[in-house]
C-alpha atoms as a PDB file:
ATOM      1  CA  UNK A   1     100.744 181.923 105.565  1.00  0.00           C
ATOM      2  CA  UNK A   2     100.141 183.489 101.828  1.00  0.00           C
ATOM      3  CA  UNK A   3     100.564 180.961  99.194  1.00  0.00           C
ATOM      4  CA  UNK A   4     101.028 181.888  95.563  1.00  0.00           C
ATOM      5  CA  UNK A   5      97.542 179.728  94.977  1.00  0.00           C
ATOM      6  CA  UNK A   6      95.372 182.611  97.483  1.00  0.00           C
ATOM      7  CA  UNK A   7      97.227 185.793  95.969  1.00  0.00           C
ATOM      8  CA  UNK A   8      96.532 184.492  92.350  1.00  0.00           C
ATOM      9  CA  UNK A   9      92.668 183.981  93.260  1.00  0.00           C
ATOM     10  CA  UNK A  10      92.653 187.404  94.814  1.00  0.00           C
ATOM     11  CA  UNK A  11      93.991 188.505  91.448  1.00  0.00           C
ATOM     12  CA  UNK A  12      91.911 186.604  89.452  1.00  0.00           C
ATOM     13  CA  UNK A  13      88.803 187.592  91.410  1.00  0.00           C
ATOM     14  CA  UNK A  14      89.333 191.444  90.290  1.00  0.00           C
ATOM     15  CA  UNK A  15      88.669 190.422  86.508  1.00  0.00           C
ATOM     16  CA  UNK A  16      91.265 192.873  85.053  1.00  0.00           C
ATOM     17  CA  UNK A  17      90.378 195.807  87.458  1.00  0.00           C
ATOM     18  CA  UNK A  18      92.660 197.588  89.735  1.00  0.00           C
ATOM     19  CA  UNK A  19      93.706 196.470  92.743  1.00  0.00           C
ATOM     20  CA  UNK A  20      95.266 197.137  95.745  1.00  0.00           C
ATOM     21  CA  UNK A  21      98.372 195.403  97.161  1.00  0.00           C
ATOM     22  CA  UNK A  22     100.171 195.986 100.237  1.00  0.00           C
ATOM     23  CA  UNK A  23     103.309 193.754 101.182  1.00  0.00           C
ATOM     24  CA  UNK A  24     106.742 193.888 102.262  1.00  0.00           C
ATOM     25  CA  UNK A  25     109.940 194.422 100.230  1.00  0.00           C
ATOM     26  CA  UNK A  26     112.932 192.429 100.304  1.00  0.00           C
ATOM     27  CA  UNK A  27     114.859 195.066 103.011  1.00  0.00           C
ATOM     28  CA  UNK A  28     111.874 195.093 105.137  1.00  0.00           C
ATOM     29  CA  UNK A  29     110.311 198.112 104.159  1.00  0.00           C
ATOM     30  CA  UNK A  30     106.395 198.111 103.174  1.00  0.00           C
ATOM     31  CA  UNK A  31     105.083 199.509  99.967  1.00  0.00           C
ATOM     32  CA  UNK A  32     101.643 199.982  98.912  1.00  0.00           C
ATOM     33  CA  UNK A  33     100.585 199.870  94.976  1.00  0.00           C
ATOM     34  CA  UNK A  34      97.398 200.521  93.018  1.00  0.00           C
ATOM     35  CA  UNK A  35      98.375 197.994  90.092  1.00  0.00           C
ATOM     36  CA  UNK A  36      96.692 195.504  87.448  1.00  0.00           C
ATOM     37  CA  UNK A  37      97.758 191.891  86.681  1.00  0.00           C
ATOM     38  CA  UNK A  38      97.435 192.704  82.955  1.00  0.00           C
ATOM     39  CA  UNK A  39      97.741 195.745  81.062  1.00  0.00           C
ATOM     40  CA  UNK A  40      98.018 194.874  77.419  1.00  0.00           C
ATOM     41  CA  UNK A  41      99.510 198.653  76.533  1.00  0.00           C
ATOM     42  CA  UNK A  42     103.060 197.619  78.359  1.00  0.00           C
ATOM     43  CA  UNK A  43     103.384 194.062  76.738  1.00  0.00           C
ATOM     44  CA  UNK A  44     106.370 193.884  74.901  1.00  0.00           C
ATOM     45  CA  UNK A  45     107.670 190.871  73.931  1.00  0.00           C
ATOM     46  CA  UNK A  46     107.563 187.519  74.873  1.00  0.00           C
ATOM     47  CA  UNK A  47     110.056 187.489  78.199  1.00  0.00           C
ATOM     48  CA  UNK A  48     113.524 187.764  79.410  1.00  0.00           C
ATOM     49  CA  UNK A  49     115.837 185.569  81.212  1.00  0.00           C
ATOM     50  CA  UNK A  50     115.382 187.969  84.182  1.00  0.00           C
ATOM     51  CA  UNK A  51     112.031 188.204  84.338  1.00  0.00           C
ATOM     52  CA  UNK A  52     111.475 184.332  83.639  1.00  0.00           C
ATOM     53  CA  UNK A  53     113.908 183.773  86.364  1.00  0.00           C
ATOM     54  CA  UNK A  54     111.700 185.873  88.974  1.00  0.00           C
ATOM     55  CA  UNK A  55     108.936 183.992  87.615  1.00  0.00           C
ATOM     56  CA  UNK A  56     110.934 180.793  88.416  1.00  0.00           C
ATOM     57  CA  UNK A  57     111.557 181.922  91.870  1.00  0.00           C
ATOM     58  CA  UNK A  58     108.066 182.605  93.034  1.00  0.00           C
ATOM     59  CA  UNK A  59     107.768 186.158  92.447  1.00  0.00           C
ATOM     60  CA  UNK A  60     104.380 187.877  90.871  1.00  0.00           C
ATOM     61  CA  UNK A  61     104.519 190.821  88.494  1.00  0.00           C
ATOM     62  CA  UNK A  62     102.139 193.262  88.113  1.00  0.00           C
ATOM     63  CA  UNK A  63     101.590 196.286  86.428  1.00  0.00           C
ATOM     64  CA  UNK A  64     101.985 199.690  88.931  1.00  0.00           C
ATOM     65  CA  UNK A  65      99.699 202.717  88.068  1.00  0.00           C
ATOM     66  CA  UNK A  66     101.139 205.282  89.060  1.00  0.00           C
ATOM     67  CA  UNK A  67     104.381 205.536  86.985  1.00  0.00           C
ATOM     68  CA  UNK A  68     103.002 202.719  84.502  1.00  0.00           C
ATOM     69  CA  UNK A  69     105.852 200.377  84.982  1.00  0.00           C
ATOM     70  CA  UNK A  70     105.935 196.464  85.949  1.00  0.00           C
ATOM     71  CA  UNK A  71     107.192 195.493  89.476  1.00  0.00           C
ATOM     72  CA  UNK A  72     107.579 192.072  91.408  1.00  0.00           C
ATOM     73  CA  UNK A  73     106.751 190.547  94.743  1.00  0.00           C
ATOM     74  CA  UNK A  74     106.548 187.576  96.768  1.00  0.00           C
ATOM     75  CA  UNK A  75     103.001 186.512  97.359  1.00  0.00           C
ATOM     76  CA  UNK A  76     104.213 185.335 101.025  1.00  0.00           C
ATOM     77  CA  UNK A  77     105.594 189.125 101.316  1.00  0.00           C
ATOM     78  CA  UNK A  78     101.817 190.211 100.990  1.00  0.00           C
ATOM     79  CA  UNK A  79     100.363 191.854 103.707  1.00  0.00           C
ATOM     80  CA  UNK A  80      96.933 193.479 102.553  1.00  0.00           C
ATOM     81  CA  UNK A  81      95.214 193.151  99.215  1.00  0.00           C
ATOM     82  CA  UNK A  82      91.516 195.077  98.325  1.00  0.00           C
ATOM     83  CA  UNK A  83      89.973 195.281  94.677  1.00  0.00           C
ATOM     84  CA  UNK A  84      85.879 197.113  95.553  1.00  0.00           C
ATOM     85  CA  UNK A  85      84.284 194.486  98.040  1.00  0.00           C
ATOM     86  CA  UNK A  86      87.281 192.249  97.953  1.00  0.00           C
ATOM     87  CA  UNK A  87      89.884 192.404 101.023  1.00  0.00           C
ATOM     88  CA  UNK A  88      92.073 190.094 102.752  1.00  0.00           C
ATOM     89  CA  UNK A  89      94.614 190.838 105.398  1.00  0.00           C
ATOM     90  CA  UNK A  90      97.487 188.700 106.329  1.00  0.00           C
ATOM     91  CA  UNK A  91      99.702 188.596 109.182  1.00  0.00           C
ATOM     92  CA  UNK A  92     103.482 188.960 108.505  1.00  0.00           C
ATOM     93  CA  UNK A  93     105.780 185.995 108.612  1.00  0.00           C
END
């Protein structure tokens, strides 16, 4: 089982780089992003009520690369995450 505590290591681990992340969305379909914990550029503000409410719930954000916008998951949801020699695979719930 993914906890929150191994997907923020993983995170951590890629010291601001880009990384990976496979998992499953909410109507069961899977999505793979190239995306970055942090990415100072997109900051704006301090939060919302929606977004500290996700936060509240369990959910990640993360910045996606392609289309420079934030998006959120469920560290159980994870399925696959790689950042240069890091990788970890888990099995689906």
């Amino acid at each position: 089982m993914t906890t929150q505590n191994e997907i923020a290591q993983l995170i951590a681990a890629t010291k601001g780089k880009f990384f990976s992340i496979t998992f499953e969305k909410k109507d069961g379909t899977i999505r793979q992003i190239n995306a970055k914990d942090k990415y100072i550029g997109l900051i704006k503000g301090t939060g919302s009520a929606g977004t500290d409410g996700l936060k509240a719930a369990g959910y990640f954000s993360a910045i996606n690369r392609n289309n420079q916008g934030w998006f959120s998951f469920k560290p159980e949801a994870v399925r696959h995450f790689k950042c240069g020699k890091i990788e970890k695979t888990f099995a689906a719930q």
